[in-house]
C-alpha atoms as a PDB file:
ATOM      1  CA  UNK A   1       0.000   0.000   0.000  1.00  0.00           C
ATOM      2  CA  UNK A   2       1.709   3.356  -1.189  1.00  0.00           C
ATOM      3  CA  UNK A   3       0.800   6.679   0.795  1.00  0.00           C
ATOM      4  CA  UNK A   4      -1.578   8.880  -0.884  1.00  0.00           C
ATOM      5  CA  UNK A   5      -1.982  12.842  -0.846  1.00  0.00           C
ATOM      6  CA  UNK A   6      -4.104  12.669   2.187  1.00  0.00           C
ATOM      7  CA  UNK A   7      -1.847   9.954   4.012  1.00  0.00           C
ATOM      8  CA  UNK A   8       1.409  11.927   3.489  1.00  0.00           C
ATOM      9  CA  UNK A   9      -0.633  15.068   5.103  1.00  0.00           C
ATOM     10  CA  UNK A  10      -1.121  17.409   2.700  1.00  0.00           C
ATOM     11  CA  UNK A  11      -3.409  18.357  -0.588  1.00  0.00           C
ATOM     12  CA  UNK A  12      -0.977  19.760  -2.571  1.00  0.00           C
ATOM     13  CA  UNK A  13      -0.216  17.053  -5.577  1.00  0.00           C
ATOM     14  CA  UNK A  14       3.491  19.146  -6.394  1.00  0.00           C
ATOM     15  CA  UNK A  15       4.770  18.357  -2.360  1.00  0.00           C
ATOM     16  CA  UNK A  16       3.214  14.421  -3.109  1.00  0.00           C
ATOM     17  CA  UNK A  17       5.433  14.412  -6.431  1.00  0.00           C
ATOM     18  CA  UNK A  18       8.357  15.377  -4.489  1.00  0.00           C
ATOM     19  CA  UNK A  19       7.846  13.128  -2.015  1.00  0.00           C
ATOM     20  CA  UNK A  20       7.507  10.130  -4.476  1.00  0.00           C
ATOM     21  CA  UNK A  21      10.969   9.916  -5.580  1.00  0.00           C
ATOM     22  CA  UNK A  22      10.577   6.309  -6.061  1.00  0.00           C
ATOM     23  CA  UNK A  23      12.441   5.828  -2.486  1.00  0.00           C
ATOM     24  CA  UNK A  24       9.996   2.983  -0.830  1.00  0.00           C
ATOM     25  CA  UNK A  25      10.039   2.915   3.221  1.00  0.00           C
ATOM     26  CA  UNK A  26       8.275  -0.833   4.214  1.00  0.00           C
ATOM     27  CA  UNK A  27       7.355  -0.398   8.115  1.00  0.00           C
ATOM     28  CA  UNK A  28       6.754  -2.932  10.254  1.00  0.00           C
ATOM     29  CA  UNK A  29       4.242  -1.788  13.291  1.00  0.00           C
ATOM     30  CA  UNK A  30       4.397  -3.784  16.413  1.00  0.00           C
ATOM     31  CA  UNK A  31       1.877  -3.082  18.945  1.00  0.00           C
ATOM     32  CA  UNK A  32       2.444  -3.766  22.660  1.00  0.00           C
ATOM     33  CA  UNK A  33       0.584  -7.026  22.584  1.00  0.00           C
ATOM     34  CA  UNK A  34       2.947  -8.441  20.393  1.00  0.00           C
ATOM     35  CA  UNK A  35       0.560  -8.154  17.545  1.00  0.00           C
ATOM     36  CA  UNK A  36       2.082  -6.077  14.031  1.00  0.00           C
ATOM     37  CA  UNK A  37       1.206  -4.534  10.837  1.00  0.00           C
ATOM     38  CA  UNK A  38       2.993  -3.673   7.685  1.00  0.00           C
ATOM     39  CA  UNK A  39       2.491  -0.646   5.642  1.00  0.00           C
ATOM     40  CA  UNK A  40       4.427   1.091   2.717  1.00  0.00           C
ATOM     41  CA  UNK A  41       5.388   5.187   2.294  1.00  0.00           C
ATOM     42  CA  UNK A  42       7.111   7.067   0.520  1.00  0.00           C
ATOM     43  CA  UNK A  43      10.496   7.779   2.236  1.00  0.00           C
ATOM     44  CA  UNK A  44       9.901  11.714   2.290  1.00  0.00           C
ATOM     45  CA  UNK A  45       6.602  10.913   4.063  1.00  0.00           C
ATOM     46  CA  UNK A  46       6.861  12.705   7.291  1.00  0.00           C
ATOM     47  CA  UNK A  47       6.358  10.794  10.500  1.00  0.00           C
ATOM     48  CA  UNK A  48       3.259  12.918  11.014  1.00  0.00           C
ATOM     49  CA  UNK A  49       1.855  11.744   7.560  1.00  0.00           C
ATOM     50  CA  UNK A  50       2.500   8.307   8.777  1.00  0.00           C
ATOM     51  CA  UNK A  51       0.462   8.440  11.644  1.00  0.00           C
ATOM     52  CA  UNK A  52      -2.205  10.301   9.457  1.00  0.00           C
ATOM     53  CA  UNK A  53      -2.199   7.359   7.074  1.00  0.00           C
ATOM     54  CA  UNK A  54      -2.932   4.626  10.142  1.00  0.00           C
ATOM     55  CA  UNK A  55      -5.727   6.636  11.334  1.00  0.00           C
ATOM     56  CA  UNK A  56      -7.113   6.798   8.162  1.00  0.00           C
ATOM     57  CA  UNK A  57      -6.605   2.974   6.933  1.00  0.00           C
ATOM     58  CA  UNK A  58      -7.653   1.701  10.644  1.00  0.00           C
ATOM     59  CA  UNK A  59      -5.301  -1.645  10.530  1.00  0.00           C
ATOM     60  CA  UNK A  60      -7.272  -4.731  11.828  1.00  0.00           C
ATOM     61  CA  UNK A  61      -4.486  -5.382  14.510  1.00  0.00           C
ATOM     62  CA  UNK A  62      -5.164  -1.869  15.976  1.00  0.00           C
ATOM     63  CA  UNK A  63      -8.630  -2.428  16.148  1.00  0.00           C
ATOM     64  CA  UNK A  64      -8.540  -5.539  17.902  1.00  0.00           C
ATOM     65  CA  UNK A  65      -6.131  -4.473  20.484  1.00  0.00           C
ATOM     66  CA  UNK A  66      -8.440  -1.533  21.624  1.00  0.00           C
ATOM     67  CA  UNK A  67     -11.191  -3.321  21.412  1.00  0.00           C
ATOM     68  CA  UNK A  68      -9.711  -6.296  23.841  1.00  0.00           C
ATOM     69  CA  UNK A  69      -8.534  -3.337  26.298  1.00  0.00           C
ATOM     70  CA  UNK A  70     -11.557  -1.678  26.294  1.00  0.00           C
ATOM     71  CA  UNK A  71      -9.279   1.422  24.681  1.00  0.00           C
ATOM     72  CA  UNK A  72     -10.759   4.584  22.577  1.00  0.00           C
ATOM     73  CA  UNK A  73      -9.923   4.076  18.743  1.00  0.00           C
ATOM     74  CA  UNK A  74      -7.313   5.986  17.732  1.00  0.00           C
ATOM     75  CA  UNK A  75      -8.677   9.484  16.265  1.00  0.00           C
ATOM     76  CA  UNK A  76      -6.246  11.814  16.875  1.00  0.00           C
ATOM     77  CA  UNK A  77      -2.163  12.091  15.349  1.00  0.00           C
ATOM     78  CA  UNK A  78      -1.398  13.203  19.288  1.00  0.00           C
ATOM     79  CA  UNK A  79      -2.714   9.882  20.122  1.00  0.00           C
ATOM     80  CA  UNK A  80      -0.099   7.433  18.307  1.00  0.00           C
ATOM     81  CA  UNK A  81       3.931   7.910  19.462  1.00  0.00           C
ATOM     82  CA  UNK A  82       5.974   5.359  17.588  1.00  0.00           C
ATOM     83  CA  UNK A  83       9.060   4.310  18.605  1.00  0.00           C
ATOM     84  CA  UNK A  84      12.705   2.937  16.624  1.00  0.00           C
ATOM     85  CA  UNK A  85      15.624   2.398  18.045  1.00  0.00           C
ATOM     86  CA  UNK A  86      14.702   3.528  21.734  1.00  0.00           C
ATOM     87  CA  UNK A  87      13.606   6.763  20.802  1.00  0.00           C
ATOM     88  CA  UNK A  88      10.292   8.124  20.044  1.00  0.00           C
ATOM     89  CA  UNK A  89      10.042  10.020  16.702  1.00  0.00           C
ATOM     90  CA  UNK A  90       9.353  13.643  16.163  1.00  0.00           C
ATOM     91  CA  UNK A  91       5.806  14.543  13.664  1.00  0.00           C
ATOM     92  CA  UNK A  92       7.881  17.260  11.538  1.00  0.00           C
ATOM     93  CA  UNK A  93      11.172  14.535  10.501  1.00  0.00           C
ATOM     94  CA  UNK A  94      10.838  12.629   7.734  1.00  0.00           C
ATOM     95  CA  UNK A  95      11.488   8.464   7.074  1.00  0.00           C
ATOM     96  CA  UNK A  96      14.281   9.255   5.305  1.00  0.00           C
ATOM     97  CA  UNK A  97      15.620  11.615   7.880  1.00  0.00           C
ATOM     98  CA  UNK A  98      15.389   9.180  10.765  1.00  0.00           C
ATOM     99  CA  UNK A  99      15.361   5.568   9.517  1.00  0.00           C
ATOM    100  CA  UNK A 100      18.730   4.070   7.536  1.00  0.00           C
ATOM    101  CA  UNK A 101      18.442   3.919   3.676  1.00  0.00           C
ATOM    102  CA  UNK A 102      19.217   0.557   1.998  1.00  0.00           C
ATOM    103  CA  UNK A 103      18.895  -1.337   5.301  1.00  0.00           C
ATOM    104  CA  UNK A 104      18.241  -5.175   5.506  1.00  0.00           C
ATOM    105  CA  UNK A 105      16.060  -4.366   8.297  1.00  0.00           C
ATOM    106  CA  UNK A 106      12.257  -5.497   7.206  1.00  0.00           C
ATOM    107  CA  UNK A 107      11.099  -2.010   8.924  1.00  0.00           C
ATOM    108  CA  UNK A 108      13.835   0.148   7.258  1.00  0.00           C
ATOM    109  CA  UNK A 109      13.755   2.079   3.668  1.00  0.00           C
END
C-alpha cells in the first residue's frame, strides 16, 4: 500500500510528487501485545503523515487491540507515538531523515 496525498498530510499534488521519488520505506508496526502490521510510504513521508495514514486505513491489529482493552480508537495524530531504536520520533522529521536507507532491516527504507 503506497501513501496517498491525504496519508502523506497534505493536498498539494506538487509536495506528493516530491515526495515520491521512487524511495519505498516498508514499516513494520508492532503493537504492545505483540501483535504487528505492515504498511508502505514514501520515504519523504513525514512521521506525522504516517500516523495520518494509520488513522485513516484503521489496521485490523489496531482495532482488535483496543477493542480487547476496552481502549478509545485511535482518532487523533497526538494519540499514536511510535518508537525505533529507543527513541520516540518527532511529527515534523521525515522516514528518510530518521530511519537508515538501503537497510536489511524489514522495517527500514
Amino acid at each position: 500500500m503506497s501513501a496517498t496525498a491525504a496519508e502523506v498530510g497534505t493536498t498539494d499534488p506538487a509536495a506528493v510528487e516530491s515526495a515520491d521519488d521512487g524511495s519505498e520505506c516498508f514499516l513494520r508496526f508492532l503493537l504492545v501485545n505483540g501483535n504487528d502490521f505492515r504498511m508502505e510510504f514514501p520515504a519523504r513521508t513525514s512521521i506525522r503523515g504516517v500516523k495520518n495514514a494509520i488513522i485513516k486505513s484503521k489496521p485490523q491489529e489496531l482495532v482488535d487491540l483496543a477493542e480487547k482493552t476496552h481502549s478509545p480508537a485511535l482518532e487523533k495524530i497526538d494519540d499514536i507515538r511510535i518508537l525505533y531504536l529507543g527513541k520516540f520520533l518527532e511529527d515534523y522529521k521525515t522516514l528518510e531523515g530518521k530511519i537508515l536507507l538501503n537497510s536489511e532491516r524489514p522495517h527500514s527504507c
